[in-house]
C-alpha atoms as a PDB file:
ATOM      1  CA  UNK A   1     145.747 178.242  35.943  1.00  0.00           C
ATOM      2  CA  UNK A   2     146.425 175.568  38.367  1.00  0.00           C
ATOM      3  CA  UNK A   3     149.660 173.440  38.524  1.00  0.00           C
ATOM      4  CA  UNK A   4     150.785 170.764  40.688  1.00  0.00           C
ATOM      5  CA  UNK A   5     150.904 170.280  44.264  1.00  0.00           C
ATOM      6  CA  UNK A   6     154.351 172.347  45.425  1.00  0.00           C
ATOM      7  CA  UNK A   7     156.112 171.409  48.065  1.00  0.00           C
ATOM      8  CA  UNK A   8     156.344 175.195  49.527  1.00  0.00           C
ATOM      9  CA  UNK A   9     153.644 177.944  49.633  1.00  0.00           C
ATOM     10  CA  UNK A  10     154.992 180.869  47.620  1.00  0.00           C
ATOM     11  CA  UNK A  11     152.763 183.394  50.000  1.00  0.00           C
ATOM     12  CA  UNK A  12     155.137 182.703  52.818  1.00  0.00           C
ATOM     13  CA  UNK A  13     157.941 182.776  50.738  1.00  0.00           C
ATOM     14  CA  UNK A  14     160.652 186.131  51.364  1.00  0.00           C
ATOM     15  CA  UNK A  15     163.072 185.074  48.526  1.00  0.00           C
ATOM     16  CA  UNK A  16     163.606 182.316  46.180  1.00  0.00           C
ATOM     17  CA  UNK A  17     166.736 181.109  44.512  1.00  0.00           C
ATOM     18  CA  UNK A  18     167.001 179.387  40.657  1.00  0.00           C
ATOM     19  CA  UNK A  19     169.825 177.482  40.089  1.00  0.00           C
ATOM     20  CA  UNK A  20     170.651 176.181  36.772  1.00  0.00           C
ATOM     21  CA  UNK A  21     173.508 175.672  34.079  1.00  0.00           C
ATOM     22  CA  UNK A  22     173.861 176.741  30.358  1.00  0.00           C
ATOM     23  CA  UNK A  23     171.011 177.525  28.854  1.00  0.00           C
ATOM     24  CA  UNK A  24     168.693 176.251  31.739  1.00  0.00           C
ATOM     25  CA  UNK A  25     170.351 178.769  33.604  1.00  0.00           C
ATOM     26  CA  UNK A  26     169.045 181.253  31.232  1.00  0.00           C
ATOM     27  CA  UNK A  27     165.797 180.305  31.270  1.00  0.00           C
ATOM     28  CA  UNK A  28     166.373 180.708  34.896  1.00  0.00           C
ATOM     29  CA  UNK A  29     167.348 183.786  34.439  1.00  0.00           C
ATOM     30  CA  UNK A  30     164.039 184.834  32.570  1.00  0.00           C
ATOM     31  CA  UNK A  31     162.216 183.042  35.070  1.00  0.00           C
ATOM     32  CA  UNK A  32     163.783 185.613  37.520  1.00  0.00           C
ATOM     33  CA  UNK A  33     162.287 188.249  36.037  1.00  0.00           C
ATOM     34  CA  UNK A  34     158.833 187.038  35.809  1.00  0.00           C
ATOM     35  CA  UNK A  35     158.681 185.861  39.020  1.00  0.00           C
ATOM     36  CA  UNK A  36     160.269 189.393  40.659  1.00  0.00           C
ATOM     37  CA  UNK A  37     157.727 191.186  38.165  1.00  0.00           C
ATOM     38  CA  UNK A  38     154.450 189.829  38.864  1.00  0.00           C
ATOM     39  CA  UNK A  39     154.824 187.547  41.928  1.00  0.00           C
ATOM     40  CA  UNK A  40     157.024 190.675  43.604  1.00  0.00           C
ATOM     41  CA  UNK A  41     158.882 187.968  45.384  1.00  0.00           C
ATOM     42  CA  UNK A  42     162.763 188.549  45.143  1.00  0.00           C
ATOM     43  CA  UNK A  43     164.801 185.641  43.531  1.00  0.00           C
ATOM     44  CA  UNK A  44     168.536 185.105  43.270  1.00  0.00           C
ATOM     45  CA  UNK A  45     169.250 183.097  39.826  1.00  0.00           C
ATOM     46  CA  UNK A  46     172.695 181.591  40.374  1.00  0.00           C
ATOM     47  CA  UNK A  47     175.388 179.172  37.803  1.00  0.00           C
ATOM     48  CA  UNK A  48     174.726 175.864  39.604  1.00  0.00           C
ATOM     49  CA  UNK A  49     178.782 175.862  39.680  1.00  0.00           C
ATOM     50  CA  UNK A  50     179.038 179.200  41.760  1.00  0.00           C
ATOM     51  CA  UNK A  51     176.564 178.685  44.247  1.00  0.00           C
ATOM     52  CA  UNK A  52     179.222 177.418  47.149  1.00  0.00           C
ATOM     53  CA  UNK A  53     181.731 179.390  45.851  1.00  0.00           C
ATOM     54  CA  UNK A  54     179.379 182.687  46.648  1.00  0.00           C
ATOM     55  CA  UNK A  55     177.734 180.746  49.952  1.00  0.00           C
ATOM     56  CA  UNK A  56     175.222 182.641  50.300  1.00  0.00           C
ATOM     57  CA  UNK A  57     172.599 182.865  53.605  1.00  0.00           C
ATOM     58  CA  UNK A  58     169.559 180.919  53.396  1.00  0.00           C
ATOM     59  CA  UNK A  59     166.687 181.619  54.902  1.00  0.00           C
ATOM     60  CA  UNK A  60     165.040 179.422  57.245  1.00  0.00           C
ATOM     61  CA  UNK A  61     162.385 177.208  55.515  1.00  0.00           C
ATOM     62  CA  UNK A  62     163.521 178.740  51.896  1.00  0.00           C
ATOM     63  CA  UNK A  63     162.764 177.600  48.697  1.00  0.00           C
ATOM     64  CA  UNK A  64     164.739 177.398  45.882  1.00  0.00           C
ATOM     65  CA  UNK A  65     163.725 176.188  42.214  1.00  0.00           C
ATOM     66  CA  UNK A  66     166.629 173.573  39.653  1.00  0.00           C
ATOM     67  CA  UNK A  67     166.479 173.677  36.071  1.00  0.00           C
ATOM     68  CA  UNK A  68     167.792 171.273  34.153  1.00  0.00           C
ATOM     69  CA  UNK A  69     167.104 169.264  30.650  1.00  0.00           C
ATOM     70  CA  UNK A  70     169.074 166.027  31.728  1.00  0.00           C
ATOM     71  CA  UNK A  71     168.255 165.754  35.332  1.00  0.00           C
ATOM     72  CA  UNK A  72     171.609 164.658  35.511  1.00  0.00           C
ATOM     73  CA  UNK A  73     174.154 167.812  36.060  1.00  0.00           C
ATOM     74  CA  UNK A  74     177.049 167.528  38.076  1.00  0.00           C
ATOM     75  CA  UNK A  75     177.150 171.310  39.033  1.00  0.00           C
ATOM     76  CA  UNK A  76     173.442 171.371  39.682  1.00  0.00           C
ATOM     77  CA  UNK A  77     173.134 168.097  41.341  1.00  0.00           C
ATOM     78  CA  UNK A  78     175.790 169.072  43.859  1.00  0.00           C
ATOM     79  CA  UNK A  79     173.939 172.425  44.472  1.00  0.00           C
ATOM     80  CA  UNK A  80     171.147 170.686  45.014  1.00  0.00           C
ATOM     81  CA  UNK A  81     173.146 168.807  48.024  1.00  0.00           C
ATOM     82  CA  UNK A  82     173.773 171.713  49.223  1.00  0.00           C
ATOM     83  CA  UNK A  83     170.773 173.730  49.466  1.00  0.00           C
ATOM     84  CA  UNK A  84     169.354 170.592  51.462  1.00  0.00           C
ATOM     85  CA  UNK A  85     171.856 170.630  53.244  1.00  0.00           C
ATOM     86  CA  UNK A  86     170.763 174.210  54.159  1.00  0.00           C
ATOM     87  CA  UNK A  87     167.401 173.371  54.776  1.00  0.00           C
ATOM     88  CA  UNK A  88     165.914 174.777  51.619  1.00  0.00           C
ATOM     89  CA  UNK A  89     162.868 172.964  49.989  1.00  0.00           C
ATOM     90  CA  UNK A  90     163.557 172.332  46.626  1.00  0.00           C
ATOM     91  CA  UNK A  91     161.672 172.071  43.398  1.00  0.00           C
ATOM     92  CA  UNK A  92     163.208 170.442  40.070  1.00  0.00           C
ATOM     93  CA  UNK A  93     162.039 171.306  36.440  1.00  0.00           C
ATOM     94  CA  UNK A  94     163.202 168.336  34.539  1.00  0.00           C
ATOM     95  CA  UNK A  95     162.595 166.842  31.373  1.00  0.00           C
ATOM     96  CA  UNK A  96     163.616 162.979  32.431  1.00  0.00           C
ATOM     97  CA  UNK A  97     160.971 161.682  34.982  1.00  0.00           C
ATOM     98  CA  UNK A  98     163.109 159.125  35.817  1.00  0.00           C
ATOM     99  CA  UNK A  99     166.638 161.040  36.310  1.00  0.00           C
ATOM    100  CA  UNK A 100     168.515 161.544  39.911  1.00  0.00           C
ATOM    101  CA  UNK A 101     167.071 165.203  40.274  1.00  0.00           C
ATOM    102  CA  UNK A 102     163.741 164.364  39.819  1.00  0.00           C
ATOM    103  CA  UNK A 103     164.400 161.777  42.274  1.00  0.00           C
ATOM    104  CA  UNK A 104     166.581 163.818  44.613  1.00  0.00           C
ATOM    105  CA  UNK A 105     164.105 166.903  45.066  1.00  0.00           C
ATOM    106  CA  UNK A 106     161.295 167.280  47.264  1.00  0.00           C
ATOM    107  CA  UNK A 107     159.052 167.621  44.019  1.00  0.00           C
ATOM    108  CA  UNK A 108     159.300 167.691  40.639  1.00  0.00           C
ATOM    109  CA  UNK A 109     157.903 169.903  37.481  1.00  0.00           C
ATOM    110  CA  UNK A 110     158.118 167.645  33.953  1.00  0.00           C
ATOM    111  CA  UNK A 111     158.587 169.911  31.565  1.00  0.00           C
ATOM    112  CA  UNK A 112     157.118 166.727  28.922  1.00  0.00           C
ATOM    113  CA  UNK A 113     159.497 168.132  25.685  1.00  0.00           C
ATOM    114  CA  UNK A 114     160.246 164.716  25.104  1.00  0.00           C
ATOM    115  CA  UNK A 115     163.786 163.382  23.819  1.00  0.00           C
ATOM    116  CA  UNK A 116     166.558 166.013  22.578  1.00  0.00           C
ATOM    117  CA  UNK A 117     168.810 164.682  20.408  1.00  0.00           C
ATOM    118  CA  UNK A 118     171.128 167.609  20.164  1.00  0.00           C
ATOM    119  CA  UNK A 119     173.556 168.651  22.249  1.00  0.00           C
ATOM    120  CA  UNK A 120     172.456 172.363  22.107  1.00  0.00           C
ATOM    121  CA  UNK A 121     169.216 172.742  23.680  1.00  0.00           C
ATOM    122  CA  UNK A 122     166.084 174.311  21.683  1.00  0.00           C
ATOM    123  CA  UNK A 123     163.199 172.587  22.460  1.00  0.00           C
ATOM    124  CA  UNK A 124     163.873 171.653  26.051  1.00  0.00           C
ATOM    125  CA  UNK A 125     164.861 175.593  26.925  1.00  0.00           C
ATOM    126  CA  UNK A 126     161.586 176.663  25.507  1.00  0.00           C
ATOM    127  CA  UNK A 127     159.683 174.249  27.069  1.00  0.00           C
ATOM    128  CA  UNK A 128     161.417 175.372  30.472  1.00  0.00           C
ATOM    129  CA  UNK A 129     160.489 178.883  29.446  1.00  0.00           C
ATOM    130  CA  UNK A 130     157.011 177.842  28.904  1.00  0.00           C
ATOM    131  CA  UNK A 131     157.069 176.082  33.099  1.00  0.00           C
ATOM    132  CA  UNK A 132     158.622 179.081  34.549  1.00  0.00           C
ATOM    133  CA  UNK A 133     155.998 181.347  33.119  1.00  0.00           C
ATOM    134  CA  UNK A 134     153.037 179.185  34.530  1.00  0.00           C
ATOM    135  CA  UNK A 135     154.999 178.993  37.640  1.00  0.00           C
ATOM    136  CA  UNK A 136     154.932 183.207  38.038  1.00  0.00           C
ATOM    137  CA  UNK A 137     151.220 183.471  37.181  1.00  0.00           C
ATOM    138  CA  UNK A 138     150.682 180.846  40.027  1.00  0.00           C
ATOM    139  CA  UNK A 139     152.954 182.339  42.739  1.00  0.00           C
ATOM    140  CA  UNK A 140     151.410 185.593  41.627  1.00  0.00           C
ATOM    141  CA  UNK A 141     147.684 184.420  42.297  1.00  0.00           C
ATOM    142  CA  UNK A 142     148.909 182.985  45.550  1.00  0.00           C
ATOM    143  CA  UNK A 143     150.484 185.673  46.497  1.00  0.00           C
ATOM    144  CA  UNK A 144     147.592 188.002  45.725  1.00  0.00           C
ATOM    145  CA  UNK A 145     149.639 190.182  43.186  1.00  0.00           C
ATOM    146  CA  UNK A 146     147.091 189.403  40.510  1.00  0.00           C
ATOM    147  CA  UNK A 147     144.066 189.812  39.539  1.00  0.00           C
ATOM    148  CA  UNK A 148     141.811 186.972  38.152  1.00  0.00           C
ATOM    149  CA  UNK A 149     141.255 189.290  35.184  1.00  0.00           C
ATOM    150  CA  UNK A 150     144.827 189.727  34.475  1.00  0.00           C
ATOM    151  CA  UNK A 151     145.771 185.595  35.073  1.00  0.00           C
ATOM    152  CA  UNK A 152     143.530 184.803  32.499  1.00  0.00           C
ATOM    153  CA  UNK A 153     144.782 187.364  29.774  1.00  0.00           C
ATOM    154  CA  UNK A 154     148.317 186.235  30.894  1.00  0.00           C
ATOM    155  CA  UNK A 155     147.097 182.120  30.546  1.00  0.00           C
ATOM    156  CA  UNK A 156     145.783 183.349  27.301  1.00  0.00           C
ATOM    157  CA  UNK A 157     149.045 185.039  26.288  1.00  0.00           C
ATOM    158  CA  UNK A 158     150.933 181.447  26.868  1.00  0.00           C
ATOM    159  CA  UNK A 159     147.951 179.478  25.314  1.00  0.00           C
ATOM    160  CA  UNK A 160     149.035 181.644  21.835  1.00  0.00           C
ATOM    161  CA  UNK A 161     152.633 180.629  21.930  1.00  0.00           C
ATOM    162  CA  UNK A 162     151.903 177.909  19.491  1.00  0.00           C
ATOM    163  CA  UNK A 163     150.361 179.353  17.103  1.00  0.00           C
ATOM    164  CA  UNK A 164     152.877 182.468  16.943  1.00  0.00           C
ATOM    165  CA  UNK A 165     155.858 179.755  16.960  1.00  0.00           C
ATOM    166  CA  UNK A 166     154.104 178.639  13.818  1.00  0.00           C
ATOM    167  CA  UNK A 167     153.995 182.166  12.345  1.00  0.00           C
ATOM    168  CA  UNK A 168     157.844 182.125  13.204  1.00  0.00           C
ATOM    169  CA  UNK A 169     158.696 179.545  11.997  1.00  0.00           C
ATOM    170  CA  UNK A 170     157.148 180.462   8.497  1.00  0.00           C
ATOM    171  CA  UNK A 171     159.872 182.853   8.440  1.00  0.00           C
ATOM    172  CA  UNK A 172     162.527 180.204   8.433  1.00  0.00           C
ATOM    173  CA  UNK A 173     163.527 181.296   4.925  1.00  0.00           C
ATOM    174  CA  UNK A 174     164.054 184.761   5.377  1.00  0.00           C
ATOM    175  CA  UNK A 175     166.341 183.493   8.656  1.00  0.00           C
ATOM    176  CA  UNK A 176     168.219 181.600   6.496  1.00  0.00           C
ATOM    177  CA  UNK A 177     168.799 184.495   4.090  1.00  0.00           C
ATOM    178  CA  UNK A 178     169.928 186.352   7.056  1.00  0.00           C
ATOM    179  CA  UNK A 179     172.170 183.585   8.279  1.00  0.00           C
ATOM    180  CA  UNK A 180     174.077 184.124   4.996  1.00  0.00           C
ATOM    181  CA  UNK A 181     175.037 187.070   6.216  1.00  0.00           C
ATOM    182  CA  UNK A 182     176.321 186.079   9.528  1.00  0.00           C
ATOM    183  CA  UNK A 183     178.459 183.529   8.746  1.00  0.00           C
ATOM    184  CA  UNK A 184     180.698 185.755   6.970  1.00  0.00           C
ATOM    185  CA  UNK A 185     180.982 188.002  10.413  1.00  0.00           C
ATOM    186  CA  UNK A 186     184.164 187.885  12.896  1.00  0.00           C
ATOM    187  CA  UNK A 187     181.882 188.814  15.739  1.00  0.00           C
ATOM    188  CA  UNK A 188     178.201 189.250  16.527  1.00  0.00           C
ATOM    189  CA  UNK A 189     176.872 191.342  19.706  1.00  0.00           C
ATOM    190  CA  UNK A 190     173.454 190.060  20.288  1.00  0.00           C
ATOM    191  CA  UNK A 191     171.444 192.901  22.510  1.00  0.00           C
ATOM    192  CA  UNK A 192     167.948 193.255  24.047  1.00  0.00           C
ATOM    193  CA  UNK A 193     166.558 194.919  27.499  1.00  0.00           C
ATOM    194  CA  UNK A 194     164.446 193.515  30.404  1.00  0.00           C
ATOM    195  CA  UNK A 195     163.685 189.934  30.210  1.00  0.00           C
ATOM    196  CA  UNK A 196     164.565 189.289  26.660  1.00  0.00           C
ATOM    197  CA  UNK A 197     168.561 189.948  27.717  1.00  0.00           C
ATOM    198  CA  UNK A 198     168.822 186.350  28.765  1.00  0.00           C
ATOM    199  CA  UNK A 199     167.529 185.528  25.319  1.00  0.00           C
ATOM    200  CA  UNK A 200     170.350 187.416  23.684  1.00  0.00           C
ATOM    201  CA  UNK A 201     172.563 185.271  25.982  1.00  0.00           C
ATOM    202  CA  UNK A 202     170.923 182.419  24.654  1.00  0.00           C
ATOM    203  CA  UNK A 203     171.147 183.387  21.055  1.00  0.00           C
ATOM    204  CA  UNK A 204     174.995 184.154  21.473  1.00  0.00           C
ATOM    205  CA  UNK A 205     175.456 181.071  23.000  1.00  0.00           C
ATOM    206  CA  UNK A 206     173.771 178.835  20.085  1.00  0.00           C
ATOM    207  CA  UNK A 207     175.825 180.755  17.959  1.00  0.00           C
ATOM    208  CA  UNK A 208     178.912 179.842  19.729  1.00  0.00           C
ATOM    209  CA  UNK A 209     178.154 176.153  20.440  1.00  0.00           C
ATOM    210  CA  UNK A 210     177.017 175.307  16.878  1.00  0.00           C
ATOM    211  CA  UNK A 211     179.030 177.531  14.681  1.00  0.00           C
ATOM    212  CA  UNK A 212     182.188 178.451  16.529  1.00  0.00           C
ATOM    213  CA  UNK A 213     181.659 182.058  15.836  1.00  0.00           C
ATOM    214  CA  UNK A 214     182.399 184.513  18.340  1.00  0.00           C
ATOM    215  CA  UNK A 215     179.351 185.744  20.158  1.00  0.00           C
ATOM    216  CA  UNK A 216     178.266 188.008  22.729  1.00  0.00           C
ATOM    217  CA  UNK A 217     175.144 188.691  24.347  1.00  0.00           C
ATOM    218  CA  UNK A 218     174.612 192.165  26.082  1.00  0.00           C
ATOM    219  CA  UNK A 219     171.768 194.229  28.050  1.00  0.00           C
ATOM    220  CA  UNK A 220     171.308 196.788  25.285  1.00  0.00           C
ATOM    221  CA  UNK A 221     172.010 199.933  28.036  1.00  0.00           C
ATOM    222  CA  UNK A 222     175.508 198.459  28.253  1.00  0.00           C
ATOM    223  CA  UNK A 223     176.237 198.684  25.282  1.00  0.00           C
ATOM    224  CA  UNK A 224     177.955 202.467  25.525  1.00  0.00           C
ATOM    225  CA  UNK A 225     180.257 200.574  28.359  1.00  0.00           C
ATOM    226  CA  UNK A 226     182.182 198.294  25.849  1.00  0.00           C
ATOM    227  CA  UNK A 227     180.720 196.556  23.107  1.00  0.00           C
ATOM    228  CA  UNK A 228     180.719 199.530  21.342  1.00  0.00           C
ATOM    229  CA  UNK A 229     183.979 198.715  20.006  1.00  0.00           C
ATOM    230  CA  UNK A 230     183.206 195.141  18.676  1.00  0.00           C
ATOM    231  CA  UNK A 231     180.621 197.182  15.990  1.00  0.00           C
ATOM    232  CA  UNK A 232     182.521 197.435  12.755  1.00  0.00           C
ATOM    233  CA  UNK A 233     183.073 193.948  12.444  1.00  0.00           C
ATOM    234  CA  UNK A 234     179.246 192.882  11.496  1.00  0.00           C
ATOM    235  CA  UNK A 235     177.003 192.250  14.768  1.00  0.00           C
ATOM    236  CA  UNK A 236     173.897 190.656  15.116  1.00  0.00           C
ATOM    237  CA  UNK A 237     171.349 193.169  16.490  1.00  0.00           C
ATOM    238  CA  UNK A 238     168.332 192.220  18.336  1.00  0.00           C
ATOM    239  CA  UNK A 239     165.835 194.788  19.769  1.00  0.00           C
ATOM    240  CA  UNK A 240     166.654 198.791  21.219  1.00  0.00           C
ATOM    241  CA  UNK A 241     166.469 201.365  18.727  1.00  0.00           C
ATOM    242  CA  UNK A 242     168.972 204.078  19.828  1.00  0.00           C
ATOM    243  CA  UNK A 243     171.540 201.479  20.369  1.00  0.00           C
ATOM    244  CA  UNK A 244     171.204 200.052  17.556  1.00  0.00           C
ATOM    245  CA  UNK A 245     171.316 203.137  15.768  1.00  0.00           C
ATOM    246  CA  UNK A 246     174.497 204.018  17.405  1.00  0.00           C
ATOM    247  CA  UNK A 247     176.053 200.286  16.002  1.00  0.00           C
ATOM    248  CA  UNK A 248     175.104 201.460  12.451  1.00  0.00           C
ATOM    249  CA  UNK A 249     176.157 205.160  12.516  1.00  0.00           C
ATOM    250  CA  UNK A 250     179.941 202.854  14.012  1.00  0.00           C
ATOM    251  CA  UNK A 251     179.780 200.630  10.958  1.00  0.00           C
ATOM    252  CA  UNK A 252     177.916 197.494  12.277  1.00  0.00           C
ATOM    253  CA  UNK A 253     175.684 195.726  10.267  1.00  0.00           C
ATOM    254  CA  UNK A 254     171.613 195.818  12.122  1.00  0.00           C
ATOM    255  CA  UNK A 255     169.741 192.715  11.772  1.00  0.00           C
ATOM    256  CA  UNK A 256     166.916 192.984  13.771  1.00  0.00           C
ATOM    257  CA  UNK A 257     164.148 190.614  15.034  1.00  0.00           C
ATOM    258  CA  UNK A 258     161.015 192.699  16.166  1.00  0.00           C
ATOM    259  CA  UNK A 259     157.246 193.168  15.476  1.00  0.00           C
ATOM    260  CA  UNK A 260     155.360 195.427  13.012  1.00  0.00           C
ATOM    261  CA  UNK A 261     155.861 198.752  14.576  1.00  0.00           C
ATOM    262  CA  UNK A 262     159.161 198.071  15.459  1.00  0.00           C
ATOM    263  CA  UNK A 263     159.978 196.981  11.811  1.00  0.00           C
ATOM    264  CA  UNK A 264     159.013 200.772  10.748  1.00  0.00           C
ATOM    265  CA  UNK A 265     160.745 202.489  13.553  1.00  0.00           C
ATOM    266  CA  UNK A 266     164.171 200.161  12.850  1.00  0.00           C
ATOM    267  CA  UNK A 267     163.723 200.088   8.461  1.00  0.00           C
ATOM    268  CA  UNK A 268     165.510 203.199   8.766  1.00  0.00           C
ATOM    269  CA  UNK A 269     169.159 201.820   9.392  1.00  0.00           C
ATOM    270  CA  UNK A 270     168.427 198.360   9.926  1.00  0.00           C
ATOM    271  CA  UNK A 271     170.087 196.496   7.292  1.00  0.00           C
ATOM    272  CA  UNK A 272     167.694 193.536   7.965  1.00  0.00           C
ATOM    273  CA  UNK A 273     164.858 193.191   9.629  1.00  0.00           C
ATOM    274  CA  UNK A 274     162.484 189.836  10.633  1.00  0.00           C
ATOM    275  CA  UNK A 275     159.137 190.747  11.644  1.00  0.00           C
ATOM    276  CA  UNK A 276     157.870 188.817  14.296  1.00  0.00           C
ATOM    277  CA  UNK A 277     153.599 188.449  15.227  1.00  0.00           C
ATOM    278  CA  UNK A 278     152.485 190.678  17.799  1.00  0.00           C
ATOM    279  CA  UNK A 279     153.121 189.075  21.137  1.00  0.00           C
ATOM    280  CA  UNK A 280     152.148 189.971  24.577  1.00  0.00           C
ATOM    281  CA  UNK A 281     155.244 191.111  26.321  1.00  0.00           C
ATOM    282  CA  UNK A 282     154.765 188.444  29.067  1.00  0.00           C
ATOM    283  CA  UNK A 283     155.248 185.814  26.285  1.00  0.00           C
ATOM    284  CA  UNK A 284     158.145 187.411  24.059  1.00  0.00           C
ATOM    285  CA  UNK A 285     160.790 185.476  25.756  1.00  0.00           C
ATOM    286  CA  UNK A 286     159.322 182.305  24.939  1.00  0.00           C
ATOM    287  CA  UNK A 287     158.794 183.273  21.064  1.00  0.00           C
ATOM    288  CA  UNK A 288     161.707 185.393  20.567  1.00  0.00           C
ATOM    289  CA  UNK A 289     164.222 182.176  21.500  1.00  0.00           C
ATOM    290  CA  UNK A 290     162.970 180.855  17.952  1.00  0.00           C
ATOM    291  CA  UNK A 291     164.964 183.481  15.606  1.00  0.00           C
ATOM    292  CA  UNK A 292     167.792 183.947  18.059  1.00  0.00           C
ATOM    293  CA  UNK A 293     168.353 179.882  17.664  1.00  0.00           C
ATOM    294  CA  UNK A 294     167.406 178.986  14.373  1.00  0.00           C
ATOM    295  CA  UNK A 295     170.610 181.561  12.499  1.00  0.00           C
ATOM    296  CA  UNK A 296     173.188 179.262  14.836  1.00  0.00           C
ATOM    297  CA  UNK A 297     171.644 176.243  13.282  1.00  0.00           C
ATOM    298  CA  UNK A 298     171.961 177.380   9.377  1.00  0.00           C
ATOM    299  CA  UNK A 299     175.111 179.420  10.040  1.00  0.00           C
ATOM    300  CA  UNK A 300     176.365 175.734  11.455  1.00  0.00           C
ATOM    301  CA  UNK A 301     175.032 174.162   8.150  1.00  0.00           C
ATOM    302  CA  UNK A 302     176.742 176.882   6.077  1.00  0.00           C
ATOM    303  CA  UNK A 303     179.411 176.368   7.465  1.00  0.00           C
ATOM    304  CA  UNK A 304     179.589 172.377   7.635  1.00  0.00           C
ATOM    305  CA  UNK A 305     180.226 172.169  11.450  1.00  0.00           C
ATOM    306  CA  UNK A 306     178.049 168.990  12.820  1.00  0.00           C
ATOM    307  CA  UNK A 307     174.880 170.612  14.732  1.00  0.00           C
ATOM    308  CA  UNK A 308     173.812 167.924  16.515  1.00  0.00           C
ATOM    309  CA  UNK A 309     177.328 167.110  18.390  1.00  0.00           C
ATOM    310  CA  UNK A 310     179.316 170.042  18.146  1.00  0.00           C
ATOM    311  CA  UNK A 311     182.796 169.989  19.270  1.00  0.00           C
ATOM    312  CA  UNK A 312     184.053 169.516  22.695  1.00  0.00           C
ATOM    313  CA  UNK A 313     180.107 169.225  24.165  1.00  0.00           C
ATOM    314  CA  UNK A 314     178.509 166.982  25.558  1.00  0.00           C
ATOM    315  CA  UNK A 315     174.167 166.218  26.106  1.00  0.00           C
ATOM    316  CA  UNK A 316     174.237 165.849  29.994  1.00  0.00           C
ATOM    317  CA  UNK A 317     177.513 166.801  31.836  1.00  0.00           C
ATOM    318  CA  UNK A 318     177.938 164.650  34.731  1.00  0.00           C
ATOM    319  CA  UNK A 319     181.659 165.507  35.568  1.00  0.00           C
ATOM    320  CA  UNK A 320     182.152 169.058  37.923  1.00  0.00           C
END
């Protein structure tokens, strides 16, 4: 895999920082753990709005990566001041070549997903997914954490996304069946563990933003520290057997999104289950974003709230 002249060489890299907002920041926050995971270089993924609030040290000649859809963020934009400011070299992934990040940044990574209409990101988020994922199989290979053998099962891995995203969205049906279901709840935990928590963010999030239902995401371990007490009232389940087996034996309602073998191990108390294609783990982010987005959008149609421009959001938000 080879990408783009960057304007930094990850080898000499000691820590990177991803700054991002909404759901870019999620991706971010996925793109953390790839990075950490096969690049092993440490990264700090920060709200755009928080950075100088937390003022953290640079390092000298540091690096540090934007996300953004619009190009256009307030919060992001005025980190990016900042982290010049700082002397960090910065790198923007951006879907509008033309936009004032793109401009602003010492180079820039087109993520090429073409014009969202929607306020709620879907296909811009995946397709930042989908750039943060090449971006830790390169840093890796620079880095010398990988081996050609493994780079090319990993480029292989991303090279199936389409495909499985068409097996998924075959399924589309049997998410809207589900989505029945959730639009009667109160309140739906979304969990999952390692680099598919951030996707339960994001699926909590769509939820919220296009159906006004209350929604939480949570790393499945914490469950037993809190959300334990929102179970009765009909959560969303994603992913973790035992804790998901403690939310049924409390009352909640399982609906789970999973492959085969996990379909078998979860039938047992599940109330619903989606089976999902067999996906390398590296991946799974990218394809499990697809059910976690699509109930928000036919809960929203259920329930007659305007998908496209729901309340109180707006498509680029250029005001801090």
């Amino acid at each position: 895999m080879r990408l783009p002249r960057l304007p930094f060489d990850p080898a000499s890299l000691s820590r990177l920082t991803l700054i991002a907002c909404g759901s870019a920041f999620l991706a971010a926050h996925v793109g953390r753990y790839s990075i950490e995971g096969l690049a092993r270089l440490p990264c700090d993924a920060d709200v755009a709005s928080e950075l100088r609030y937390r003022d953290p040290p640079l390092a000298d000649g540091g690096a540090a990566i934007l996300v953004s859809q619009s190009g256009e963020t307030a919060d992001t934009m005025a980190a990016l001041r900042l982290l010049q400011v700082g002397g960090q070299t910065v790198l923007s992934i951006v879907n509008v070549p033309e936009s004032t990040m793109a401009r602003a940044s010492d180079a820039a990574l087109l993520t090429v997903a073409g014009p969202e209409v929607g306020v709620a990101s879907t296909k811009a988020f995946t397709a930042q997914l989908a750039v943060l994922a090449c971006l830790a199989i390169d840093f890796a290979r620079r880095r010398r954490q990988m081996t050609t053998l493994e780079e090319g099962r990993l480029t292989q891995a991303l090279l199936a996304v389409p495909s499985h995203a068409a097996a998924i969205l075959g399924q589309d049906a049997r998410i809207r069946e589900l989505a029945t279901e959730v639009a009667k709840a109160r309140d739906v935990l979304f969990l999952g563990r390692g680099p598919l928590f951030p996707i339960t963010l994001e699926g909590a999030l769509k939820l919220k933003e296009l159906s006004s239902i209350h929604a939480e995401g949570y790393a499945a371990g914490e469950m037993k520290h809190g959300p334990t007490a929102l179970c009765p009232s009909g959560p969303l389940f994603e992913k973790t057997a035992s804790n998901l087996q403690e939310a049924a034996a409390r009352g909640g309602r399982v609906m789970a999104f999973t492959d085969a073998a996990g379909a078998t191990a979860l039938s047992r108390f599940a109330e619903q289950v989606v089976t999902l294609p067999d996906i390398d783990s590296f991946a799974a982010p990218i394809l499990h974003a697809i059910p976690v987005q699509l109930p928000a959008y036919h809960v929203a149609v259920l329930k007659g709230t305007d998908v496209d421009q729901p309340r109180n959001l707006a498509k680029s938000v250029t005001v801090e």
